[in-house]
C-alpha atoms as a PDB file:
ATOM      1  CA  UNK A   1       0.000   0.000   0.000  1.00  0.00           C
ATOM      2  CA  UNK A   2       1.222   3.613  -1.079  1.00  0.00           C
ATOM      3  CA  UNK A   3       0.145   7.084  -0.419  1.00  0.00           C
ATOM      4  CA  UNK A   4       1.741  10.466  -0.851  1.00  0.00           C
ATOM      5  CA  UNK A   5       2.376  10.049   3.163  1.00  0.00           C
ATOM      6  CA  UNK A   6       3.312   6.447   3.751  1.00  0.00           C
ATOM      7  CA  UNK A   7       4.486   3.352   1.995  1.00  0.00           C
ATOM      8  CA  UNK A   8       3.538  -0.042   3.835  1.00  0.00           C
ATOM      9  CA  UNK A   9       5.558  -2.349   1.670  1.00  0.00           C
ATOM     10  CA  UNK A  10       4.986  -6.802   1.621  1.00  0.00           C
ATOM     11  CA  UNK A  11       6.188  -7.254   4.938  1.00  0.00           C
ATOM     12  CA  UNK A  12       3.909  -4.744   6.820  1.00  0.00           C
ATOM     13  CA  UNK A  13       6.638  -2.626   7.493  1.00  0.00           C
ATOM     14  CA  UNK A  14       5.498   1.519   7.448  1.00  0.00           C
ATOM     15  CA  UNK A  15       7.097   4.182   6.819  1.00  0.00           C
ATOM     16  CA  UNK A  16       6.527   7.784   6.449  1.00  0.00           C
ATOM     17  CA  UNK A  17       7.251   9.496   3.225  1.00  0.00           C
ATOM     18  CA  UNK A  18       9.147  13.047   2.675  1.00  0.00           C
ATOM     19  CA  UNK A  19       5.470  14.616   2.389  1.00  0.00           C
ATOM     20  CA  UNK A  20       3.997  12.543   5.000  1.00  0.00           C
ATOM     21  CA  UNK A  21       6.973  13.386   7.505  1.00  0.00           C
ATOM     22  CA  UNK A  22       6.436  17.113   6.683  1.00  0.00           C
ATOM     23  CA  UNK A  23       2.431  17.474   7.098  1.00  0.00           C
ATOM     24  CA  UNK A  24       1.682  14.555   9.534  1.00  0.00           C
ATOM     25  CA  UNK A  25       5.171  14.890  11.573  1.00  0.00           C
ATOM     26  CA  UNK A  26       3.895  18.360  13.352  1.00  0.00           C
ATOM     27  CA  UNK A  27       0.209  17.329  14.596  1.00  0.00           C
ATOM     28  CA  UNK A  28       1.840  13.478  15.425  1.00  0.00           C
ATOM     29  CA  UNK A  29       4.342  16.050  17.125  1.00  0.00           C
ATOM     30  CA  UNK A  30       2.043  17.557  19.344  1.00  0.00           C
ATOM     31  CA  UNK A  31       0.767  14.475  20.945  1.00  0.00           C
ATOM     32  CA  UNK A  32       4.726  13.402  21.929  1.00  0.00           C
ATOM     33  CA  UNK A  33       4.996  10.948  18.745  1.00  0.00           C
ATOM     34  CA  UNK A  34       7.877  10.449  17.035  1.00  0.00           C
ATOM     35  CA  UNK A  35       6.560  10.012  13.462  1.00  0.00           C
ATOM     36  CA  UNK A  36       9.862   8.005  12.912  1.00  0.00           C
ATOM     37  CA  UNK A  37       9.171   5.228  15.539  1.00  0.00           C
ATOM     38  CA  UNK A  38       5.831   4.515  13.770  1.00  0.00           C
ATOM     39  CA  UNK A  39       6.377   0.536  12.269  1.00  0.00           C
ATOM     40  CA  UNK A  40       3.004  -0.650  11.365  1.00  0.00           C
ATOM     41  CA  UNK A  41       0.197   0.596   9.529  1.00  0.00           C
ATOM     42  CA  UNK A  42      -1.981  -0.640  13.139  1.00  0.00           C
ATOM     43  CA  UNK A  43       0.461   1.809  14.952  1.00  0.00           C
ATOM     44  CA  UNK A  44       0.005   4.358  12.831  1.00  0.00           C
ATOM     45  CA  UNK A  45      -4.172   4.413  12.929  1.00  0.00           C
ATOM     46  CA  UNK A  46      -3.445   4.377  16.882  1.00  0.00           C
ATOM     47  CA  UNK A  47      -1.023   7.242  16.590  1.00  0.00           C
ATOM     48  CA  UNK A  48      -3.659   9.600  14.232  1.00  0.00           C
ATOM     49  CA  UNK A  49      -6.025   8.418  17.021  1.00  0.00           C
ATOM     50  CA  UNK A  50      -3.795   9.743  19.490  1.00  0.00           C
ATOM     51  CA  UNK A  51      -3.477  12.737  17.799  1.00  0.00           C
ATOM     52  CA  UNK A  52      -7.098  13.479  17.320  1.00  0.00           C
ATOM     53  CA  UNK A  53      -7.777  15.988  20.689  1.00  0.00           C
ATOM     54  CA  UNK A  54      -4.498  18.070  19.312  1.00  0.00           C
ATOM     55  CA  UNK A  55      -6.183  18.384  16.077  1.00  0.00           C
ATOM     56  CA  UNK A  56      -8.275  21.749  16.081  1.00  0.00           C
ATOM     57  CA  UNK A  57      -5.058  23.806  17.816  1.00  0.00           C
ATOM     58  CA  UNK A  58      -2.431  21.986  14.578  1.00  0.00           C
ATOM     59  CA  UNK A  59      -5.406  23.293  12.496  1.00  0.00           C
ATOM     60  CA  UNK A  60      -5.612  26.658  13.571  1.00  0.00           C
ATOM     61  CA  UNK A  61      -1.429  27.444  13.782  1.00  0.00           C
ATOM     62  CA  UNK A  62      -1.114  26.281  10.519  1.00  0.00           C
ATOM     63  CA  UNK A  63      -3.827  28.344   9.195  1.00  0.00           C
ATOM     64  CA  UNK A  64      -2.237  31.074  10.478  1.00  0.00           C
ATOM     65  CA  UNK A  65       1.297  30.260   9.252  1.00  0.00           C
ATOM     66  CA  UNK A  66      -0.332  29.180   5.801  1.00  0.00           C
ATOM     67  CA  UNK A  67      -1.607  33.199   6.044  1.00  0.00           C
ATOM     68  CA  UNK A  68       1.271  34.752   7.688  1.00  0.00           C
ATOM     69  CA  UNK A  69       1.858  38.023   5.343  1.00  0.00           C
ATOM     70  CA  UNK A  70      -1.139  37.855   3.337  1.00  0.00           C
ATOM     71  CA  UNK A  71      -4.227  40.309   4.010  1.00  0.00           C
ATOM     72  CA  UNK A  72      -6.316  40.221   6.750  1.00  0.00           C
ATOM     73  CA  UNK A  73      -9.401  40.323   4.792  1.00  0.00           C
ATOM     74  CA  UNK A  74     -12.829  39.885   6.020  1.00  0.00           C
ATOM     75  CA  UNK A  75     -13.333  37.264   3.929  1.00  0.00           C
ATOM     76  CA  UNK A  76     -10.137  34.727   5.687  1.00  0.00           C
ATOM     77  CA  UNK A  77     -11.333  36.315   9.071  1.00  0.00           C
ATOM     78  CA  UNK A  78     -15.054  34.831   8.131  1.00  0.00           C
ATOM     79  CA  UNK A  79     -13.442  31.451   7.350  1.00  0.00           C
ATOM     80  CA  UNK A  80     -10.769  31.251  10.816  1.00  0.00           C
ATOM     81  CA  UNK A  81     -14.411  32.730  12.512  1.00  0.00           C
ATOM     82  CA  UNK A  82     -16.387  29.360  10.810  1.00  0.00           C
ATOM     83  CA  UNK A  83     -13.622  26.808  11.946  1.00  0.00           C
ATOM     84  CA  UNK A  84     -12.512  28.351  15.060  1.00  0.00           C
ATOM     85  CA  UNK A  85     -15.006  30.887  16.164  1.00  0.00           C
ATOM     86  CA  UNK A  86     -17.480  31.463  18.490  1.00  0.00           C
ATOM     87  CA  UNK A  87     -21.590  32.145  17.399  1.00  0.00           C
ATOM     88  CA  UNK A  88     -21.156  35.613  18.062  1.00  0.00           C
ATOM     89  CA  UNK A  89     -17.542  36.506  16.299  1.00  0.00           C
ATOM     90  CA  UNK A  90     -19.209  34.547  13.196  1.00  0.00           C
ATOM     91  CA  UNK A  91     -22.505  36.534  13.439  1.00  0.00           C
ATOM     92  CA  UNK A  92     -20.278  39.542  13.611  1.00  0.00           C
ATOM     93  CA  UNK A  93     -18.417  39.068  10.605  1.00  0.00           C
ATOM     94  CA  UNK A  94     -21.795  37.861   8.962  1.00  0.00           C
ATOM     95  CA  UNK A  95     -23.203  41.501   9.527  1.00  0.00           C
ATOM     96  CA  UNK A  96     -20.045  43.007   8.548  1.00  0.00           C
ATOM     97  CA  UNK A  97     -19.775  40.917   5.299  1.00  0.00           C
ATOM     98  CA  UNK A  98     -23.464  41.850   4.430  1.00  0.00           C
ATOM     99  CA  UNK A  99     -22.665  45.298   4.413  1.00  0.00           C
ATOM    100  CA  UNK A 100     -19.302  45.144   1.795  1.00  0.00           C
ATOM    101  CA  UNK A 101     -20.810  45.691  -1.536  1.00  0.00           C
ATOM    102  CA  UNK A 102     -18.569  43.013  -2.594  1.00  0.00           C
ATOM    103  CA  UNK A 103     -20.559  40.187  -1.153  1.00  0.00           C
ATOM    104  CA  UNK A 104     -23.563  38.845  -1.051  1.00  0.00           C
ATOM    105  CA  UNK A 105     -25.045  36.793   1.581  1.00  0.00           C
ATOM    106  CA  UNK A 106     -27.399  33.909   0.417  1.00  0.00           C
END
């Protein structure tokens, strides 16, 4: 079995790929895993697992890396408000994206 982010070859043995090392290795990261030590395609379903409660805070710094430089514009601050926000930030930026010309709320 082969994916951009692992290889599991005839013997069942893992391993992580250059792509799968670079976007799994942080969130694995965050729940003390060493992406490296991961042998089996069993340990590495336990590992995501792991992982899962660490998730939505991976999610959100690399949304904010991916945008580091790049305008603030209402539109990105409706999207971080719709994964990350709270009713009343999204309602917020709802209203405030009604009233830009340059949108239109359906």
């Amino acid at each position: 079995m082969q994916t951009n982010h692992y290889i599991v070859d005839d013997e069942g043995n893992f391993r992580f790929t250059s792509v799968g090392l670079e976007e799994e290795g942080p969130l694995l990261a965050r729940a003390g895993i060493n992406p490296t030590s991961i042998k089996t395609y069993e340990a590495y379903i336990q590992a995501r697992k792991t992982a899962g409660p660490y998730f939505m805070d991976y999610l959100r710094d690399e949304t904010d890396r991916m945008l580091e430089g790049k305008p603030d514009t209402v539109e990105w601050q409706a999207i971080r408000s719709i994964a990350f926000g709270s009713d009343e930030e999204q309602k917020a930026l709802i209203e405030k994206m009604k009233r830009k010309r340059s949108f239109k709320a359906v």
